[in-house]
C-alpha atoms as a PDB file:
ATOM      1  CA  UNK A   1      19.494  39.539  -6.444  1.00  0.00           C
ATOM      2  CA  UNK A   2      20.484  36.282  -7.019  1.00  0.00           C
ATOM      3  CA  UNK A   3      20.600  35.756 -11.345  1.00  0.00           C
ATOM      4  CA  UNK A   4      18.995  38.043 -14.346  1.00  0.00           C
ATOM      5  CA  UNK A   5      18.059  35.725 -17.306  1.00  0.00           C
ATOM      6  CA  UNK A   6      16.017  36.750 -20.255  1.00  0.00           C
ATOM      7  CA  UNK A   7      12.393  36.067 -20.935  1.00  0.00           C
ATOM      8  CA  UNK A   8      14.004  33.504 -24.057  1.00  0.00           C
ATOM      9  CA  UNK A   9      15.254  31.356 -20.903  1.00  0.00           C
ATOM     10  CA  UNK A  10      12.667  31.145 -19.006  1.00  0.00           C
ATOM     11  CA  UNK A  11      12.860  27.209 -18.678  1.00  0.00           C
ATOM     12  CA  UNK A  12      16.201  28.034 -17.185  1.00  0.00           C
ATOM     13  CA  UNK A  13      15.667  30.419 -14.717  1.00  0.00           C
ATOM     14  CA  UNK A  14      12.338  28.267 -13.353  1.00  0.00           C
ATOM     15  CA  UNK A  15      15.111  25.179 -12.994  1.00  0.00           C
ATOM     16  CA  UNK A  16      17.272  27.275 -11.057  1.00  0.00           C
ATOM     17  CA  UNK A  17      14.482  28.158  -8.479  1.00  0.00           C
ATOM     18  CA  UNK A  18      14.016  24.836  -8.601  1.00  0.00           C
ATOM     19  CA  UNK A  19      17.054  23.816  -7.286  1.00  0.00           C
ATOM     20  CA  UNK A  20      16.744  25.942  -4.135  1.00  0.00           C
ATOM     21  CA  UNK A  21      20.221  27.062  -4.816  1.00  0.00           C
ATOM     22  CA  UNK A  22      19.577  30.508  -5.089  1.00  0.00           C
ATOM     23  CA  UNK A  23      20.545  33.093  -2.984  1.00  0.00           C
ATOM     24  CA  UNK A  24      18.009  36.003  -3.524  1.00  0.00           C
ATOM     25  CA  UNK A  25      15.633  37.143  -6.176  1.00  0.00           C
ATOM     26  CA  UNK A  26      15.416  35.191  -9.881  1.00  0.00           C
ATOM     27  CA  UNK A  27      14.519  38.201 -12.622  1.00  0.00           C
ATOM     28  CA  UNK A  28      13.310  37.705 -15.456  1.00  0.00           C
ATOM     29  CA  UNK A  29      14.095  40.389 -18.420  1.00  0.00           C
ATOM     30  CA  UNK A  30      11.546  41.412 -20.811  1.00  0.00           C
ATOM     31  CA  UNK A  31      13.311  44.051 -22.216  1.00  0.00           C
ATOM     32  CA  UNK A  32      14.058  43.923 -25.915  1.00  0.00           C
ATOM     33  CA  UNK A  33      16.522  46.506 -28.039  1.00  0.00           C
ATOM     34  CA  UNK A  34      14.693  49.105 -29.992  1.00  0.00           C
ATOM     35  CA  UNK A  35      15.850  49.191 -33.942  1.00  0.00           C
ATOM     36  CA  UNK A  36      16.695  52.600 -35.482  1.00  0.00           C
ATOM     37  CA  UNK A  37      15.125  53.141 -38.639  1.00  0.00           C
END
């Protein structure tokens, strides 16, 4: 695995595929915190 970014920098992670400087897998997180109530 190469980076983890979250799905609110998406932009990012595309530019660092972009840049063919990666050294595995780009992931992009979904995964939001649940509130308590």
């Amino acid at each position: 695995m190469d980076s983890t970014y979250p799905l609110a920098r998406a932009t990012d992670a595309h530019r660092r595929m972009e840049s063919s400087t990666n050294v595995g897998k780009i992931i992009l997180s979904a995964a939001t915190a649940i509130s308590q109530a």
